[in-house]
C-alpha atoms as a PDB file:
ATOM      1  CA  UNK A   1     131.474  23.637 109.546  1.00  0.00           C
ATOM      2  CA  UNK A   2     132.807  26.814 108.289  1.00  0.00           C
ATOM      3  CA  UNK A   3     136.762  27.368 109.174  1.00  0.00           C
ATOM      4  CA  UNK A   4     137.271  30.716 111.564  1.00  0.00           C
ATOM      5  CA  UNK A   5     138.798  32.262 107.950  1.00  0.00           C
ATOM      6  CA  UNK A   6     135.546  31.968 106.152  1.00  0.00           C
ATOM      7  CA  UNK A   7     133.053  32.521 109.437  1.00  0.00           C
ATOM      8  CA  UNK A   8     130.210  34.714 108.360  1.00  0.00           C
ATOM      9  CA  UNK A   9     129.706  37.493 110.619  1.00  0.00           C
ATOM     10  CA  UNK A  10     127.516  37.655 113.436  1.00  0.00           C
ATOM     11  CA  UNK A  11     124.345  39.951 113.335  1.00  0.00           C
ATOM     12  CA  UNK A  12     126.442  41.534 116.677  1.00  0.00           C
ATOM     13  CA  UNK A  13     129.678  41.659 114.210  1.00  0.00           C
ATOM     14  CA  UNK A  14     127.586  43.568 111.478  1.00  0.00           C
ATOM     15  CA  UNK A  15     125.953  45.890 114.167  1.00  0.00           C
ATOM     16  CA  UNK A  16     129.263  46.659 115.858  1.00  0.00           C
ATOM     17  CA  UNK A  17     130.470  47.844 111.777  1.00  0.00           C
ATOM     18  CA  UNK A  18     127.379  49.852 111.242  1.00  0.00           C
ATOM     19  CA  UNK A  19     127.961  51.590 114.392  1.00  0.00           C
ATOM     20  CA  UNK A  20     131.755  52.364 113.822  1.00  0.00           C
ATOM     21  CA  UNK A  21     132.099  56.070 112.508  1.00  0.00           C
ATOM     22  CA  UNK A  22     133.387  55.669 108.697  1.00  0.00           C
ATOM     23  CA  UNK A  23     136.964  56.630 107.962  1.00  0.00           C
ATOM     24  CA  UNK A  24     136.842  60.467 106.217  1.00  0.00           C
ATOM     25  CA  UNK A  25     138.701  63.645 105.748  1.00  0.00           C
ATOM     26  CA  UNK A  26     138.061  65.686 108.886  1.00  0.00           C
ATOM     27  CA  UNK A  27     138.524  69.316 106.767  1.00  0.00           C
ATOM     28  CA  UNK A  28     136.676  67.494 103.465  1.00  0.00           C
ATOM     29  CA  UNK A  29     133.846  66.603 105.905  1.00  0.00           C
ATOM     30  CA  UNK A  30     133.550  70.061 107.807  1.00  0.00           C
ATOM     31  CA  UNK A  31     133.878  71.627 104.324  1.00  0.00           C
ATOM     32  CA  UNK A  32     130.964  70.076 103.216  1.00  0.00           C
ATOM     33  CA  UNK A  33     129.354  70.594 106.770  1.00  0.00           C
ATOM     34  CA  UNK A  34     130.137  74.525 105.797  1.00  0.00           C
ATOM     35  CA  UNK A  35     128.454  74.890 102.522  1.00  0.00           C
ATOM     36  CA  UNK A  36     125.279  73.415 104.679  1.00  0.00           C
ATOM     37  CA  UNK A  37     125.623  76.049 107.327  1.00  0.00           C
ATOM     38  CA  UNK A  38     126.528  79.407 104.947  1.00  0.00           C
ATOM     39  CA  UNK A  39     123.368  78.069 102.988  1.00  0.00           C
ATOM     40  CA  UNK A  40     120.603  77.569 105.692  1.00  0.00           C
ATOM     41  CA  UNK A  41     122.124  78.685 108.780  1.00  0.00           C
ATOM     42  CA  UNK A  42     122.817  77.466 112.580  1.00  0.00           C
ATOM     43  CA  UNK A  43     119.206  76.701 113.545  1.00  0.00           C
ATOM     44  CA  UNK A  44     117.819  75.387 109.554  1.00  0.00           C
ATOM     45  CA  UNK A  45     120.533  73.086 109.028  1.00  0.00           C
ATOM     46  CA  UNK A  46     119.583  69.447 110.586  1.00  0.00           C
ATOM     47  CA  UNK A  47     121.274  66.513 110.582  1.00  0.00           C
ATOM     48  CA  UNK A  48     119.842  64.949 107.970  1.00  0.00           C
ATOM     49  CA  UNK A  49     121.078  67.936 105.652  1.00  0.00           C
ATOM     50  CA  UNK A  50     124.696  67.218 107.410  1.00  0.00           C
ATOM     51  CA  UNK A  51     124.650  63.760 107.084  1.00  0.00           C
ATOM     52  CA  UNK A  52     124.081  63.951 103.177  1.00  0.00           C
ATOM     53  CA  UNK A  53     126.170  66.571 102.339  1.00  0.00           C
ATOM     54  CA  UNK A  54     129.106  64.877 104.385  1.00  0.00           C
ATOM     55  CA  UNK A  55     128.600  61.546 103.486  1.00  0.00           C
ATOM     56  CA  UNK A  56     127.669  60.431 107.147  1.00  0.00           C
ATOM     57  CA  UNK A  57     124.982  59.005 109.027  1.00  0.00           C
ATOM     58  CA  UNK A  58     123.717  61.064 112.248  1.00  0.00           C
ATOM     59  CA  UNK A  59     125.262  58.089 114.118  1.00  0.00           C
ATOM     60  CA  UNK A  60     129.193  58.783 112.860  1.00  0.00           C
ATOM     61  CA  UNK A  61     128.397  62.236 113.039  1.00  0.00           C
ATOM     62  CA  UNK A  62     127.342  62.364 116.879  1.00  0.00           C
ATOM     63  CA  UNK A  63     130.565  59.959 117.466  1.00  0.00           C
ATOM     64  CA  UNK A  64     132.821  62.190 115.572  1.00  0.00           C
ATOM     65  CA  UNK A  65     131.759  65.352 116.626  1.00  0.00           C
ATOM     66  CA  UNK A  66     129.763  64.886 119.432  1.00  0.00           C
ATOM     67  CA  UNK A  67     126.308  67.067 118.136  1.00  0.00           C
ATOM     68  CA  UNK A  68     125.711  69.585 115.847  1.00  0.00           C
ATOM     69  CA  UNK A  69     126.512  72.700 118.115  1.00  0.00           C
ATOM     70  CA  UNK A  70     130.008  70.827 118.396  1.00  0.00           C
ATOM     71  CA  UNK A  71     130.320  70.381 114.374  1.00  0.00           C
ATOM     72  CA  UNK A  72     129.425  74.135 114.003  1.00  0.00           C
ATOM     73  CA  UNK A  73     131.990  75.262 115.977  1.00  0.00           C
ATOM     74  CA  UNK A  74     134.724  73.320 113.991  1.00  0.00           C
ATOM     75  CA  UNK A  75     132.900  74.547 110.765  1.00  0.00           C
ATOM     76  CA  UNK A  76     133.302  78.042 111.865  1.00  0.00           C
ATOM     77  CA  UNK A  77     136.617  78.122 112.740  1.00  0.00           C
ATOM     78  CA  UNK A  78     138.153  76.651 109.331  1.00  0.00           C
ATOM     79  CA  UNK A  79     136.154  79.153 107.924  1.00  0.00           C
ATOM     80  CA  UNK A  80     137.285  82.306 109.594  1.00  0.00           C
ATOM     81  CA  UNK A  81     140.887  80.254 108.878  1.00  0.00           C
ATOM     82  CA  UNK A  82     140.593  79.951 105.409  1.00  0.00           C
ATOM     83  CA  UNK A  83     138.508  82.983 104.632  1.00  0.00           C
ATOM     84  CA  UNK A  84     141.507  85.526 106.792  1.00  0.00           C
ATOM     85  CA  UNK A  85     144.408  83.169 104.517  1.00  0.00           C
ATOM     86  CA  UNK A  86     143.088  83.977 101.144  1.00  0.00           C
ATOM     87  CA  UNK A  87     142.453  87.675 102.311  1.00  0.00           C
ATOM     88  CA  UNK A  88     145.838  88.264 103.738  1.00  0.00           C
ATOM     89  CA  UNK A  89     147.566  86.314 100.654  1.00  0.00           C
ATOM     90  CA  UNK A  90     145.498  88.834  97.987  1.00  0.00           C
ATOM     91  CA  UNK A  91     146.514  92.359 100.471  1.00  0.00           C
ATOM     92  CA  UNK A  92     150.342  90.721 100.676  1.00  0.00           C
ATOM     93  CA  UNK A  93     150.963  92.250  97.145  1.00  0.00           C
ATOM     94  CA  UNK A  94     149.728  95.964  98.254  1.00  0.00           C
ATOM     95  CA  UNK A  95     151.594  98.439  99.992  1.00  0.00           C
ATOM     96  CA  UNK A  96     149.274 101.182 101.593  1.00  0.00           C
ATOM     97  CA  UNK A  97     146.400 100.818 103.528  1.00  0.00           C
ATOM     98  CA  UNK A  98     144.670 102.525 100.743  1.00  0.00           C
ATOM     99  CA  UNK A  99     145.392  99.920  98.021  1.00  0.00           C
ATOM    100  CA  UNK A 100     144.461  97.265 100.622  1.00  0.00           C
ATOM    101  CA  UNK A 101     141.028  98.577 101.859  1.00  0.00           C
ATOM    102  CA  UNK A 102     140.093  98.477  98.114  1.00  0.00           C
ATOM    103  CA  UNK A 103     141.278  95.236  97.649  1.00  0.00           C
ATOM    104  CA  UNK A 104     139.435  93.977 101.008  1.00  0.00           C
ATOM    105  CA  UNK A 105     136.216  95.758  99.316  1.00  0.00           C
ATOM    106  CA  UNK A 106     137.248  93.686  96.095  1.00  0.00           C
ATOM    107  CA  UNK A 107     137.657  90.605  97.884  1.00  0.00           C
ATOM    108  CA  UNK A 108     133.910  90.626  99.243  1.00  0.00           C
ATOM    109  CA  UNK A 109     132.236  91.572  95.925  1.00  0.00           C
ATOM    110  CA  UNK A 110     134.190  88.572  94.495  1.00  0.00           C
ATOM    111  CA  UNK A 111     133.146  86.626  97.458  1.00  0.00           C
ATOM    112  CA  UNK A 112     129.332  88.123  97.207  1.00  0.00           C
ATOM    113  CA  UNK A 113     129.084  87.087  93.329  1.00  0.00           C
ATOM    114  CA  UNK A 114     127.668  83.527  91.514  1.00  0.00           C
ATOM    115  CA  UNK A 115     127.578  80.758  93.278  1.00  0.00           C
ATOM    116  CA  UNK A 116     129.605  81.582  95.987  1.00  0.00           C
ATOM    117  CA  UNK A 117     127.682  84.854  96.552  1.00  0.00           C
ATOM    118  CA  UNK A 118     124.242  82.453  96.717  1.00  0.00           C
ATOM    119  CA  UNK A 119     125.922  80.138  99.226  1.00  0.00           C
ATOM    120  CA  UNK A 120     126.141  83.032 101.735  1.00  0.00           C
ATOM    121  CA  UNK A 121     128.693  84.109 104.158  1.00  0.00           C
ATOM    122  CA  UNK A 122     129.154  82.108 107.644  1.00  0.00           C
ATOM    123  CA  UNK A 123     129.964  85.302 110.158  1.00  0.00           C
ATOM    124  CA  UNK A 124     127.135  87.381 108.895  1.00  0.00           C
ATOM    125  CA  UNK A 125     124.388  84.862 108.477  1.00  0.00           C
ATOM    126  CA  UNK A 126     125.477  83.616 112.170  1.00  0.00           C
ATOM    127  CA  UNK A 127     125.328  87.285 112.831  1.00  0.00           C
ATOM    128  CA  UNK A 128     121.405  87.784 111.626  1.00  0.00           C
ATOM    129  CA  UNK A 129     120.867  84.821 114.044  1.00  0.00           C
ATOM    130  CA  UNK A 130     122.798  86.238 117.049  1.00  0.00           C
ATOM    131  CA  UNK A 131     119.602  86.533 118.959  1.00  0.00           C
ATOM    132  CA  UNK A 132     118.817  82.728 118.806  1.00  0.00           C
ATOM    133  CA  UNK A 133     122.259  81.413 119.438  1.00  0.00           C
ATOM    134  CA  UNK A 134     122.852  80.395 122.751  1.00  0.00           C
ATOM    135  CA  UNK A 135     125.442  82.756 124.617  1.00  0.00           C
ATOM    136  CA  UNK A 136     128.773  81.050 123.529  1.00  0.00           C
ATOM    137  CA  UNK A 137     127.918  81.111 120.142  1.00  0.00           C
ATOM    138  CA  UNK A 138     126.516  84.585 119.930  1.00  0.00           C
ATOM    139  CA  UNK A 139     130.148  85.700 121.741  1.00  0.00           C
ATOM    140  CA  UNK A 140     132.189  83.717 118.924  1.00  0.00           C
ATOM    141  CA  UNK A 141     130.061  85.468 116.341  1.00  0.00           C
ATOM    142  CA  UNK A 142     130.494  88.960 118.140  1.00  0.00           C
ATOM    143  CA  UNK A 143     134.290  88.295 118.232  1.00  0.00           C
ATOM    144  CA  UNK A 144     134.707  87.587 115.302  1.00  0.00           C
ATOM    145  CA  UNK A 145     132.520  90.745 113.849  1.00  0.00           C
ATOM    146  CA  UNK A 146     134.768  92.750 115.961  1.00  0.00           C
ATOM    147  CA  UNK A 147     138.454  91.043 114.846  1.00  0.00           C
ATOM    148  CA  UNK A 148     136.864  92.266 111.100  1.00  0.00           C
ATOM    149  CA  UNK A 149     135.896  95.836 112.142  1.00  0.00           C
ATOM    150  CA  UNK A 150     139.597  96.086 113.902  1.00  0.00           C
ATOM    151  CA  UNK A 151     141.000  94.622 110.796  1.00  0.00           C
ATOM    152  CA  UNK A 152     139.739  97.507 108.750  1.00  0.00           C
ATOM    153  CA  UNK A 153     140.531  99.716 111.575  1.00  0.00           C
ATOM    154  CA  UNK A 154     143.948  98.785 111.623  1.00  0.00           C
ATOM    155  CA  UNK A 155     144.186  99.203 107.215  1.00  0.00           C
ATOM    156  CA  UNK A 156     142.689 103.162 108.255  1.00  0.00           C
ATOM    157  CA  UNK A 157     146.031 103.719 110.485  1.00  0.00           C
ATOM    158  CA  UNK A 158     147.630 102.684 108.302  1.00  0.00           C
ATOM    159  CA  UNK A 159     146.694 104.364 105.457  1.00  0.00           C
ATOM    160  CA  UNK A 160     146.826 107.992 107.551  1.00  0.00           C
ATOM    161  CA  UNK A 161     150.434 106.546 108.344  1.00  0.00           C
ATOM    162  CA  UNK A 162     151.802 106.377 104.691  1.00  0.00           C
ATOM    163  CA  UNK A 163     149.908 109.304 103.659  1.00  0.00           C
ATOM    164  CA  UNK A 164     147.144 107.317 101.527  1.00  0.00           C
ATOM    165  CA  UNK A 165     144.421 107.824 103.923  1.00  0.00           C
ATOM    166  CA  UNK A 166     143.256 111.494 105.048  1.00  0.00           C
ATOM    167  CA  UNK A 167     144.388 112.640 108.587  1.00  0.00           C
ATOM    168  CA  UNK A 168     141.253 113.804 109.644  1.00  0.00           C
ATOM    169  CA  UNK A 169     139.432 110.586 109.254  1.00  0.00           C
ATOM    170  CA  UNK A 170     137.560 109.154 111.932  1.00  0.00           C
ATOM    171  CA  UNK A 171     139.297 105.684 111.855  1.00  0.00           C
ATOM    172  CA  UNK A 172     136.359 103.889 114.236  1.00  0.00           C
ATOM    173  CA  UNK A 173     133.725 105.138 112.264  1.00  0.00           C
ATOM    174  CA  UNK A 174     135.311 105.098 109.144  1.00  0.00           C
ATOM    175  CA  UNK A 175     135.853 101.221 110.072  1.00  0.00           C
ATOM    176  CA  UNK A 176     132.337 100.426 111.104  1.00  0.00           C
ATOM    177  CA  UNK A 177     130.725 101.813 108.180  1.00  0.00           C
ATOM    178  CA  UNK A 178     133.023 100.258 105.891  1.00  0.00           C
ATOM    179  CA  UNK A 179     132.102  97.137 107.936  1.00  0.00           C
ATOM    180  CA  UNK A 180     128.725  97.347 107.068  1.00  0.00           C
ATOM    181  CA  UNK A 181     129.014  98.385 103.402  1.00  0.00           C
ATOM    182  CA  UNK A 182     131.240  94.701 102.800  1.00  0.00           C
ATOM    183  CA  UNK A 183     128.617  92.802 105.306  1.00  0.00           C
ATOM    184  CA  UNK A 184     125.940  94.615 102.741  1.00  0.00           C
ATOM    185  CA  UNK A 185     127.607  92.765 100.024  1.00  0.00           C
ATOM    186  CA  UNK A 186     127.493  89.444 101.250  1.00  0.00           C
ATOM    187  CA  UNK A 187     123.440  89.614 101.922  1.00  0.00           C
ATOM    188  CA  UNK A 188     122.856  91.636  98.419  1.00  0.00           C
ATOM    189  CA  UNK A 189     124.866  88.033  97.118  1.00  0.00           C
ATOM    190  CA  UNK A 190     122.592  85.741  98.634  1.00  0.00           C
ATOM    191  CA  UNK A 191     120.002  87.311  95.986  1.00  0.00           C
ATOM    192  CA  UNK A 192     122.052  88.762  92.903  1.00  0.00           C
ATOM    193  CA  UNK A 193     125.105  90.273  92.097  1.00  0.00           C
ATOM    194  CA  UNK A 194     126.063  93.614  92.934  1.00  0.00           C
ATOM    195  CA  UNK A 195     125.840  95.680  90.038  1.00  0.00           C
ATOM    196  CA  UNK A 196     128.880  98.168  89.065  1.00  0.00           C
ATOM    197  CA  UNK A 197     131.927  96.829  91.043  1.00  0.00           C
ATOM    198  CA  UNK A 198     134.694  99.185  90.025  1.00  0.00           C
ATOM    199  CA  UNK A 199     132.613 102.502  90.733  1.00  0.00           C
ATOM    200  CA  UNK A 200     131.219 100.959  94.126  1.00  0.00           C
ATOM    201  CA  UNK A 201     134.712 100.656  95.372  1.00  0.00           C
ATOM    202  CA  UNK A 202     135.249 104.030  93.929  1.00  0.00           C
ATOM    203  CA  UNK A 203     132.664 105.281  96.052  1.00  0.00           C
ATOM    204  CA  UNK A 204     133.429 103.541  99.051  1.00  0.00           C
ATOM    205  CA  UNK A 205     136.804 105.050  98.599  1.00  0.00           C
ATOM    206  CA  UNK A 206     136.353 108.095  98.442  1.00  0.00           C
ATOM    207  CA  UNK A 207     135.275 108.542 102.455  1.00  0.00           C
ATOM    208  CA  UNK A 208     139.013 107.689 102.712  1.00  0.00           C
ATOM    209  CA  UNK A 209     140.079 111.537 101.252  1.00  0.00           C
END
């Protein structure tokens, strides 16, 4: 008879194993979880896509994150995290709200270019699907639209306070269309680059005289 150190394990045993969610980086696994979402979107991604990109079964991912609409929210908050870190460490090193707003603009035709262009942006692919989200997730998209178009609003002030920006700007306009010109970016960089960087930020600029 087998001692209790070299018992073979029950079929229960085994079953009980399978079922246990696997040990795994929580931010590794939602960053992989992200790249599915940016790609294909709320509704497109399954679990299957998920599961492979992460490294889990549907199983481990239902015990550690309870469903998908659960998982989504955790992917879209590391990436409003991360995204607003790397922006706030590149505008650190400018002064006025000029030279920031054209580094913003910068930062989203870097973002909108290659590979990481074709991946697509979280916030405004969750924003073409605000209509099919249920109502909490269309408000967390909406809020976080909003934060971006206040952002820029805030770089307008500003600007008109140190003199870079013009006076007689309309900041809230100014902000929305210069909201829509770097959301633009991110959907022309799901199909190609956008051509011309320097003199499009030139352009975009210029509403700021």
């Amino acid at each position: 008879m087998p001692s209790a150190m070299s018992k073979t394990p029950t079929t229960d045993t085994k079953s009980r194993e399978r079922g246990r969610p696997r040990e795994f980086d929580i931010e590794q696994a939602l960053d992989k979880a992200m790249i599915v979402f940016r790609q294909k979107g709320f509704h497109a991604a399954s679990l299957n896509d998920l599961g492979e990109a992460m490294g889990l079964t549907a199983g481990s991912i239902y015990k550690a994150f309870k469903d998908k609409r659960s998982l989504f929210l955790l992917v879209f908050e590391r990436y409003l995290s991360v995204r607003n870190a790397d922006l706030r460490q590149r505008l650190a090193q400018f002064t006025t709200g000029r030279e920031k707003l054209s580094e913003l603009l910068q930062f989203y035709l870097d973002s909108a270019r290659a590979v990481e262009g074709r991946t697509g942006c979280l916030v405004v692919g969750s924003a073409v699907e605000l209509q099919v989200l249920d109502d909490d997730l269309s408000q967390l998209v909406s809020e976080a639209v909003l934060r971006n178009k206040n952002f820029l609003a805030s770089l307008l002030k500003q600007g008109q306070e140190d003199g870079s920006v013009t006076p007689n700007l309309d900041v809230d306009t100014a902000a929305g269309l210069i909201l829509c010109i770097a959301f633009g970016m991110r959907v022309v960089g799901k199909i190609t680059d956008v051509k011309d960087e320097p003199e499009t930020i030139k352009l975009v600029m210029k509403l700021l005289d």
